[in-house]
N, C-alpha and C. Protein backbone atom coordinates (compact mmCIF):
# COMPACT_ATOMS: atom_id res chain seq x y z
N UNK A 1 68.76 132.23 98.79
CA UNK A 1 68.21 133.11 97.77
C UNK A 1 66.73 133.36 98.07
N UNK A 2 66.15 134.23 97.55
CA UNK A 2 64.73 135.18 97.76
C UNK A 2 64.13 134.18 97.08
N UNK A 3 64.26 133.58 95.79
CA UNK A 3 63.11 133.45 95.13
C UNK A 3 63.15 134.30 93.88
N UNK A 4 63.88 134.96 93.91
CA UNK A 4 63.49 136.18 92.53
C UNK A 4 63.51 135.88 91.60
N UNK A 5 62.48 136.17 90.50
CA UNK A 5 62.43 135.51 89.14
C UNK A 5 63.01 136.88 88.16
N UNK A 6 63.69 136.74 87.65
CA UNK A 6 64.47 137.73 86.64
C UNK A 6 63.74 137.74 84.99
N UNK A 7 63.62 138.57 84.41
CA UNK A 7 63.33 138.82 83.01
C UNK A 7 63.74 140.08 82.66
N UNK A 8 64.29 140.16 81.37
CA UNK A 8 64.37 140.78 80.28
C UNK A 8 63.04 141.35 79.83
N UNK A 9 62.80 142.41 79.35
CA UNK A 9 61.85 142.82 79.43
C UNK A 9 61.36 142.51 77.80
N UNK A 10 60.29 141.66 77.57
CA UNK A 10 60.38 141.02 76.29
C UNK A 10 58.64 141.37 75.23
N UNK A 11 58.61 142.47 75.95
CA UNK A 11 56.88 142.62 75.35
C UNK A 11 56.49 144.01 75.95
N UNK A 12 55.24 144.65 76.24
CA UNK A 12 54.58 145.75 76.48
C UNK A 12 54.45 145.34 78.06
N UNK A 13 54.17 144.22 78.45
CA UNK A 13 53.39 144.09 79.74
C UNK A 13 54.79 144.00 80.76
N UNK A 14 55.75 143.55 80.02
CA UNK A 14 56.70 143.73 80.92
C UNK A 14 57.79 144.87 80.85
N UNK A 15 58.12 145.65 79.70
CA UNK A 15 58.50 147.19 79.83
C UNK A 15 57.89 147.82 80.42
N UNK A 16 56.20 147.91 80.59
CA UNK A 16 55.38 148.74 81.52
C UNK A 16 55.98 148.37 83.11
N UNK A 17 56.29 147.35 83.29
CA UNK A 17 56.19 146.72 84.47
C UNK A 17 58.30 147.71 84.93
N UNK A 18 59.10 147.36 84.12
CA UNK A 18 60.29 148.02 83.83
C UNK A 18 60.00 149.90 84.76
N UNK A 19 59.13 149.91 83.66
CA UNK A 19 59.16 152.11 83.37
C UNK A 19 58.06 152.03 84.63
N UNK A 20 57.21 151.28 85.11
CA UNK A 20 56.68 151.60 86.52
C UNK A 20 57.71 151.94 88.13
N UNK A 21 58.52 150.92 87.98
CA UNK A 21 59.91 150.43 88.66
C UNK A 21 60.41 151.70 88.96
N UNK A 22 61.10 152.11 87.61
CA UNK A 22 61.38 153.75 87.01
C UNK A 22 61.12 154.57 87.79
N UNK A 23 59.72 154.77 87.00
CA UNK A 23 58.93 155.94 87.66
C UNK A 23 58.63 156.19 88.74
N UNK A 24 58.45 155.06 89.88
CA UNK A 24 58.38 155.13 91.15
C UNK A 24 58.90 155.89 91.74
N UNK A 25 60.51 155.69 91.45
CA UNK A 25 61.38 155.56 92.05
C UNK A 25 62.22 156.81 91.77
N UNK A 26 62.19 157.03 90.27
CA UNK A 26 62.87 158.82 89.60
C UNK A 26 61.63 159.57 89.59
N UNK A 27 60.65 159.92 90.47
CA UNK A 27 59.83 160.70 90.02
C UNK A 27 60.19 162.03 89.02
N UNK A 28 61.21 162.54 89.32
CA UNK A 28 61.83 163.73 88.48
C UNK A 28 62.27 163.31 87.09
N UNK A 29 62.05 162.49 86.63
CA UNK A 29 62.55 161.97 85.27
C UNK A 29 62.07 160.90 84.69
N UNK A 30 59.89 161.20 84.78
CA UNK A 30 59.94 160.34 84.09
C UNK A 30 59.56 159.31 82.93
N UNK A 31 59.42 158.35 82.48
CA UNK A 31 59.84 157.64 81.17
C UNK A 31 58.62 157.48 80.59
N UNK A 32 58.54 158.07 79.13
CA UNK A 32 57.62 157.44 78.25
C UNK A 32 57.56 155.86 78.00
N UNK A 33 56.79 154.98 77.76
CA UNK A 33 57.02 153.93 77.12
C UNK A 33 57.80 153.90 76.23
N UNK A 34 57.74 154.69 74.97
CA UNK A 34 58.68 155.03 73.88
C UNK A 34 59.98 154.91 73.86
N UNK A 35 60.23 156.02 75.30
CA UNK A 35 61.42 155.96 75.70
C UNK A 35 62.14 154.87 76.51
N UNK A 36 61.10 153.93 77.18
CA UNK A 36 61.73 152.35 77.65
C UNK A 36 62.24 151.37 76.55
N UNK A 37 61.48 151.92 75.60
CA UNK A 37 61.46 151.10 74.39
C UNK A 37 63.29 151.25 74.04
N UNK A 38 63.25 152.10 73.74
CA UNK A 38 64.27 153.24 73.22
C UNK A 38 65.42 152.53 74.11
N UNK A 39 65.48 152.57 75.44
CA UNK A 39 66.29 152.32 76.23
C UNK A 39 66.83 150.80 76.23
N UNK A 40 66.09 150.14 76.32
CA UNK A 40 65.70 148.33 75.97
C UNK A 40 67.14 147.98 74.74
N UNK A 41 67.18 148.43 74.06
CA UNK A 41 67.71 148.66 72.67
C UNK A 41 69.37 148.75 73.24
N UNK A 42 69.16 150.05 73.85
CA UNK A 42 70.91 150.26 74.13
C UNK A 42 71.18 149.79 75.52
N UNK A 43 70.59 149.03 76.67
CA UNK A 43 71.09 148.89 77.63
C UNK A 43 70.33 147.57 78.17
N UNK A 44 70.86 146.95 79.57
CA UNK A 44 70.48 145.56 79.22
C UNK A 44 69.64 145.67 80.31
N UNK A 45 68.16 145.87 80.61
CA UNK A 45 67.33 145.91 80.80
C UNK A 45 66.67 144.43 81.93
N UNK A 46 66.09 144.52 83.11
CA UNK A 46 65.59 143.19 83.81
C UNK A 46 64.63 144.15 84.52
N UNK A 47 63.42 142.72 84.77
CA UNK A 47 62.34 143.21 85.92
C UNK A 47 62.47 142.25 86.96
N UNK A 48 62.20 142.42 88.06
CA UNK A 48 62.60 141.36 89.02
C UNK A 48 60.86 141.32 89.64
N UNK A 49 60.77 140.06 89.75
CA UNK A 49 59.44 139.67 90.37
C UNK A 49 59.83 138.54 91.55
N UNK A 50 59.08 138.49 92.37
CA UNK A 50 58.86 137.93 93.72
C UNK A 50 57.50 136.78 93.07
N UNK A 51 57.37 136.10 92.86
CA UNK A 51 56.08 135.06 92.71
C UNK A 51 55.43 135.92 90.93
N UNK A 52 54.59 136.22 90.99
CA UNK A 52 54.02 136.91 90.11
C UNK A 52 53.87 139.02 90.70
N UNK A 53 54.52 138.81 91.69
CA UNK A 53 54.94 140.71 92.23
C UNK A 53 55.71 141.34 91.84
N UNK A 54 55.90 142.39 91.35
CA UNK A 54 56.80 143.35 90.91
C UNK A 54 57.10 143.96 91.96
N UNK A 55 58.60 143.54 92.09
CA UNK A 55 59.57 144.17 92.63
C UNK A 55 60.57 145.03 92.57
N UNK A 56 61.19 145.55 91.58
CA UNK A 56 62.07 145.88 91.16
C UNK A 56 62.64 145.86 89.66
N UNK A 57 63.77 146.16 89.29
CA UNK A 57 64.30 146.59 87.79
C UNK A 57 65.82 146.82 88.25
N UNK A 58 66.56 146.34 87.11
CA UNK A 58 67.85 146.98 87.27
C UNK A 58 68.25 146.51 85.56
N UNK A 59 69.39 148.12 85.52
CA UNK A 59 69.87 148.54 84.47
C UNK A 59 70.90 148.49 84.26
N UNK A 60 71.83 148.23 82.90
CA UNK A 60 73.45 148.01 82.98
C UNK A 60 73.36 148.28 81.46
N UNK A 61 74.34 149.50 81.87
CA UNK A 61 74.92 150.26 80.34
C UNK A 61 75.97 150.02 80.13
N UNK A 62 75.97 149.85 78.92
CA UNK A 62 77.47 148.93 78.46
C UNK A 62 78.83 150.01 78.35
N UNK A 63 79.66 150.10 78.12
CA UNK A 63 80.77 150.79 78.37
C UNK A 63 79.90 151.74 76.93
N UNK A 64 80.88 152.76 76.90
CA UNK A 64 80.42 154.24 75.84
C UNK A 64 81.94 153.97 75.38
N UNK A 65 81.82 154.39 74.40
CA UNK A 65 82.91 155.09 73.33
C UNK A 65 83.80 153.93 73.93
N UNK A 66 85.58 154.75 74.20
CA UNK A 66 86.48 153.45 74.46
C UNK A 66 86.31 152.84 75.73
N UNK A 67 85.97 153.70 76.49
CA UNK A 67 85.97 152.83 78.07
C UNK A 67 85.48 152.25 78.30
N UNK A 68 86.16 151.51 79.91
CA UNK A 68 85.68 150.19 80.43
C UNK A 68 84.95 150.56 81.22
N UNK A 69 83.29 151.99 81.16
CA UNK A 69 82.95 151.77 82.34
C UNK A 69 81.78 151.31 81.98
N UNK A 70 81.01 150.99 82.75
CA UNK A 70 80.06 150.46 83.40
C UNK A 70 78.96 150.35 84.23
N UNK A 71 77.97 150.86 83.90
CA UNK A 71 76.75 151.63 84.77
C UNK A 71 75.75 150.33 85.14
N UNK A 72 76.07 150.00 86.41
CA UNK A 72 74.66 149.67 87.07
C UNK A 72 73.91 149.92 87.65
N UNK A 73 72.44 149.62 87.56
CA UNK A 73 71.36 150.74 88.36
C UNK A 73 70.74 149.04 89.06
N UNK A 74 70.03 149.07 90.24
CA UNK A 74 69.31 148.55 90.85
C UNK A 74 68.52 148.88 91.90
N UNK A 75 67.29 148.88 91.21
CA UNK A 75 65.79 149.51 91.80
C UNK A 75 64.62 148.69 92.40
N UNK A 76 64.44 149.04 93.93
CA UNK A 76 63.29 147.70 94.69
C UNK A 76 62.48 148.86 94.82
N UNK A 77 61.31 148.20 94.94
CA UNK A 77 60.33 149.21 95.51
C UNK A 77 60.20 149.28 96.80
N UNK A 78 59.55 150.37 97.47
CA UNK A 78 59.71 150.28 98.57
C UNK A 78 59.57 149.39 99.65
N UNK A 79 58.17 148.79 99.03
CA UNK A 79 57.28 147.75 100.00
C UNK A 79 58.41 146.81 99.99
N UNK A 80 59.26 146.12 99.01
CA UNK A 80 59.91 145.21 98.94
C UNK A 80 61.29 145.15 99.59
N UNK A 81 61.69 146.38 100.20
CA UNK A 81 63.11 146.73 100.03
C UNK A 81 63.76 145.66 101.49
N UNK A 82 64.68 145.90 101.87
CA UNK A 82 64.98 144.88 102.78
C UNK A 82 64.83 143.43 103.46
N UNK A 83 64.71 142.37 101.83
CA UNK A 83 64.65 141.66 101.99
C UNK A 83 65.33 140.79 101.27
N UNK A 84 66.26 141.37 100.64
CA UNK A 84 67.78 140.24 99.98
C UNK A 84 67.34 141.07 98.19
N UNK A 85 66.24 141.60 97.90
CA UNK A 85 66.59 141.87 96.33
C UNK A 85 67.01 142.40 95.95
N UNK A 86 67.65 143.55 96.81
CA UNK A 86 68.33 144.73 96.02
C UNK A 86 69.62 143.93 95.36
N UNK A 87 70.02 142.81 96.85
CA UNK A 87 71.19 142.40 96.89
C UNK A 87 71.45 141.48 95.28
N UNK A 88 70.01 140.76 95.15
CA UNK A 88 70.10 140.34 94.53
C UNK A 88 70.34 140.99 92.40
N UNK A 89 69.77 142.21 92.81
CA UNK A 89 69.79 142.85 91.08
C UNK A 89 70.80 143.09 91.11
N UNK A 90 71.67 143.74 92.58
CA UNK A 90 73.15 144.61 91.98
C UNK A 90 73.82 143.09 91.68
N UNK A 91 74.24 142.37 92.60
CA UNK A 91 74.90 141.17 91.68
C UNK A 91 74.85 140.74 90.52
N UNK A 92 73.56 140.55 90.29
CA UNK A 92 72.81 140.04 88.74
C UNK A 92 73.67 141.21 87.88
N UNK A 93 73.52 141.96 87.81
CA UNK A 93 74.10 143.53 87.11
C UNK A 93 75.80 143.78 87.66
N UNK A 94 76.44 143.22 88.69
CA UNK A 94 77.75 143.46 88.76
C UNK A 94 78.14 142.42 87.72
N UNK A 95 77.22 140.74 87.72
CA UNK A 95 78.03 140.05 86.49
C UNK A 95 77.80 140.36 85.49
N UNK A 96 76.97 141.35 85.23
CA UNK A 96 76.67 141.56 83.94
C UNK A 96 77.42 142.11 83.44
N UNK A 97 78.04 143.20 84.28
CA UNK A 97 79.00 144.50 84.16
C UNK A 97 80.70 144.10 83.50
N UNK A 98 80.89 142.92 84.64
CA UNK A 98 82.07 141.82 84.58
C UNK A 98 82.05 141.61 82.92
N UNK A 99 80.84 140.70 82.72
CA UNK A 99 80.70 140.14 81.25
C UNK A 99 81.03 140.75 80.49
N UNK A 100 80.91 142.16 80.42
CA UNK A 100 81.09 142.85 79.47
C UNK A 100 82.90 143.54 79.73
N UNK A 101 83.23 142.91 80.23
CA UNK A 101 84.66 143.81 80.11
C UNK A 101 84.96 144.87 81.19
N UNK A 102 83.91 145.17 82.40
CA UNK A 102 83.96 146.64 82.79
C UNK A 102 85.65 146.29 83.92
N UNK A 103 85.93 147.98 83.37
CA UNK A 103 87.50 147.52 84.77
C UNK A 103 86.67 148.88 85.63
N UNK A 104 85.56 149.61 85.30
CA UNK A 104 85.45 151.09 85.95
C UNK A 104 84.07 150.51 86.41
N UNK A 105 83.17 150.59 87.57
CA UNK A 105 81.93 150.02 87.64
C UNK A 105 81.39 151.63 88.07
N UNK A 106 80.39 151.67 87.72
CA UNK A 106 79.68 153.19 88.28
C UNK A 106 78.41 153.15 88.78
N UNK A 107 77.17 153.99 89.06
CA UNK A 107 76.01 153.85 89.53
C UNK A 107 75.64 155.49 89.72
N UNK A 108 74.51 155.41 89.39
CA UNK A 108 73.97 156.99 89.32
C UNK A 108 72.55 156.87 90.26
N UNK A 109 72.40 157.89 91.43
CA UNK A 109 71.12 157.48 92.15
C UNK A 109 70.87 158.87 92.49
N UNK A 110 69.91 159.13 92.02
CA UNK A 110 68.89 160.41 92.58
C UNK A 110 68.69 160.68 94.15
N UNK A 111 69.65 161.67 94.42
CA UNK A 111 69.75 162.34 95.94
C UNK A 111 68.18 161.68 96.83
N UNK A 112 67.24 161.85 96.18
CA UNK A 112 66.29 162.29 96.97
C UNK A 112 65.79 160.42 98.04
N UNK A 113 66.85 159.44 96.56
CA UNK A 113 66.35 158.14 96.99
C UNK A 113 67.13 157.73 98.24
N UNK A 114 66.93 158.21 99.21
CA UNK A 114 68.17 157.92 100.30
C UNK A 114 68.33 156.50 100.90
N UNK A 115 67.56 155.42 100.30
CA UNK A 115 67.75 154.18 100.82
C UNK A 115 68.65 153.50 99.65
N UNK A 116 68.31 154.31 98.46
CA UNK A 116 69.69 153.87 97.64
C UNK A 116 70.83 153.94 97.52
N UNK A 117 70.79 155.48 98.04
CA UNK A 117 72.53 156.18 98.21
C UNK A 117 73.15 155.28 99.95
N UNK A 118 72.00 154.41 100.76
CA UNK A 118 72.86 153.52 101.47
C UNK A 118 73.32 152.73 101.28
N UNK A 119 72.51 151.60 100.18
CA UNK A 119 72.83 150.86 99.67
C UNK A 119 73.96 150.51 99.06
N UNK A 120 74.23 152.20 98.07
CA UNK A 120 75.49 151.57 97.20
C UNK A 120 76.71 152.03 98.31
N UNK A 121 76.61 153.12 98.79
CA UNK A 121 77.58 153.20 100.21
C UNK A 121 78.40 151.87 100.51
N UNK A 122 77.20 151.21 101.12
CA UNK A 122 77.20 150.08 101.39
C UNK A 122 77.98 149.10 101.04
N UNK A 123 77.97 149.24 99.83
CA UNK A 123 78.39 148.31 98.82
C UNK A 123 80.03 148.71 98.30
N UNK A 124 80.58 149.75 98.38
CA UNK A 124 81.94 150.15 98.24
C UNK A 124 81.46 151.63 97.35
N UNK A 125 80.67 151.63 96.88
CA UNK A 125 80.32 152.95 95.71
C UNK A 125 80.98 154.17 97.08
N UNK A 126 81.48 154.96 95.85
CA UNK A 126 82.25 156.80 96.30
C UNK A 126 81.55 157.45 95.69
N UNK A 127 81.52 158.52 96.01
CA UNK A 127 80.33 159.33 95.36
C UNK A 127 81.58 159.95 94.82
N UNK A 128 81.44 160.77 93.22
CA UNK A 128 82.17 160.80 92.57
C UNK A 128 81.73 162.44 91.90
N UNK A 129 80.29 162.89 92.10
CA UNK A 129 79.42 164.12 91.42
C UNK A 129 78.01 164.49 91.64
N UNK A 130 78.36 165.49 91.96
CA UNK A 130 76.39 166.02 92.34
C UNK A 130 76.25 166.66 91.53
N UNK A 131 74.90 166.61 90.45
CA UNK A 131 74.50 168.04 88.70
C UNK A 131 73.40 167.83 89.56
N UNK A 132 72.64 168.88 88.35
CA UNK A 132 71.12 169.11 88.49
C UNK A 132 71.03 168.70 87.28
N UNK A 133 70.52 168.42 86.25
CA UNK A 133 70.03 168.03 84.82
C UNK A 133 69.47 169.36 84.63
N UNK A 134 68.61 169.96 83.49
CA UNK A 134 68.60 170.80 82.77
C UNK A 134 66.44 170.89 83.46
N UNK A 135 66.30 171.54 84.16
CA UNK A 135 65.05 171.88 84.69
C UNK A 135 64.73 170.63 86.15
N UNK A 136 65.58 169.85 86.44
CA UNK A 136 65.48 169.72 87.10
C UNK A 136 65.85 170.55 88.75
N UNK A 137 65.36 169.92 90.04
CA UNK A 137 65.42 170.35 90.95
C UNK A 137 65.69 169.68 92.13
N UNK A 138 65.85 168.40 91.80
CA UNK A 138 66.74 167.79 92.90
C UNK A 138 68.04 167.04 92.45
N UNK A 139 69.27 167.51 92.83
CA UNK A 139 70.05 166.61 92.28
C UNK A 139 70.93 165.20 92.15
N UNK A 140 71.14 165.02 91.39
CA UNK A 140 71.81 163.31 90.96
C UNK A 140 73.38 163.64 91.14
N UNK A 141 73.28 162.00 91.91
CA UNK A 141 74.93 161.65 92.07
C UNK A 141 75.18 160.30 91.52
N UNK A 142 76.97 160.85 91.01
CA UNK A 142 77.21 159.95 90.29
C UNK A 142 78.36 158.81 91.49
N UNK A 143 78.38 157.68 91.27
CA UNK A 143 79.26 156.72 92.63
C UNK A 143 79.82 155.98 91.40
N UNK A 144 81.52 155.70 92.20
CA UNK A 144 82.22 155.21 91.28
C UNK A 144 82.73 153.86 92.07
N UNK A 145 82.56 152.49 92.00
CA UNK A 145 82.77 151.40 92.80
C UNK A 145 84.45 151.11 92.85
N UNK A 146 84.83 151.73 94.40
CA UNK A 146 86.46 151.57 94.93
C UNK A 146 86.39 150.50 95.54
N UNK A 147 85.77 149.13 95.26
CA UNK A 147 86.44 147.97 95.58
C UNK A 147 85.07 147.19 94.81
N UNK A 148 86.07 145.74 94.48
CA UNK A 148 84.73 144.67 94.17
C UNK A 148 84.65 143.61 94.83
């Protein structure tokens, strides 16, 4: 293991630390504090740190309405990337996904992040949908996980 220290994002200094992660990383979409806030609430939220470094964030939305699916997001920054954490949030977030019941696992990654769309490749994710969102200009794909 890396070392990675995991948190919940439990105050201002560490949602900032969350919606930085974010923002890095979706430049096209991105987050008020308000709206981390907002988010915190309905989805289960982590910052991943290396010693006292911010590394990363990953996100897991709980199933919607009746289904079993299951959205995980896992976000390194760049400086950090290839060195076991990505590996480490999507796990952290596949059991999370598990915990909750998911039989459908999914992942949504912004075209433009192309070390992400290897990642989940990587990982068994199918790409499943390419939109544009509503003024946006680069578009998002949605990956649907065909094996666990």
């Amino acid at each position: 293991m890396s070392g990675l220290r995991m948190q919940q994002p439990d105050g201002d200094a560490t949602l900032k630390d969350w919606q930085h992660v974010h923002n890095v990383i979706i430049p096209a979409h991105l987050l008020s504090l308000e709206e981390v806030r907002e988010r915190a609430q309905r989805h289960h939220l982590e910052v991943a740190y290396s010693g006292d470094e911010l590394v990363g964030c990953s996100t897991v939305r709980p199933p919607a309405d009746d289904t079993m699916t299951v959205t995980v997001i896992a976000r390194v920054l760049e400086a950090h990337r290839g060195q076991g954490f990505g590996e480490e949030l999507y796990a952290r977030g596949l059991g999370r996904a598990r915990e909750l019941g998911a039989e459908v696992i999914e992942t949504v990654i912004l075209s433009s992040n192309e070390d992400g769309l290897r990642f989940a490749l990587k990982h068994g994710f199918v790409e499943t949908e390419r939109y544009l969102l509503p003024g946006d200009s680069i578009p998002w794909i949605d990956l649907r996980l065909s094996r666990s």
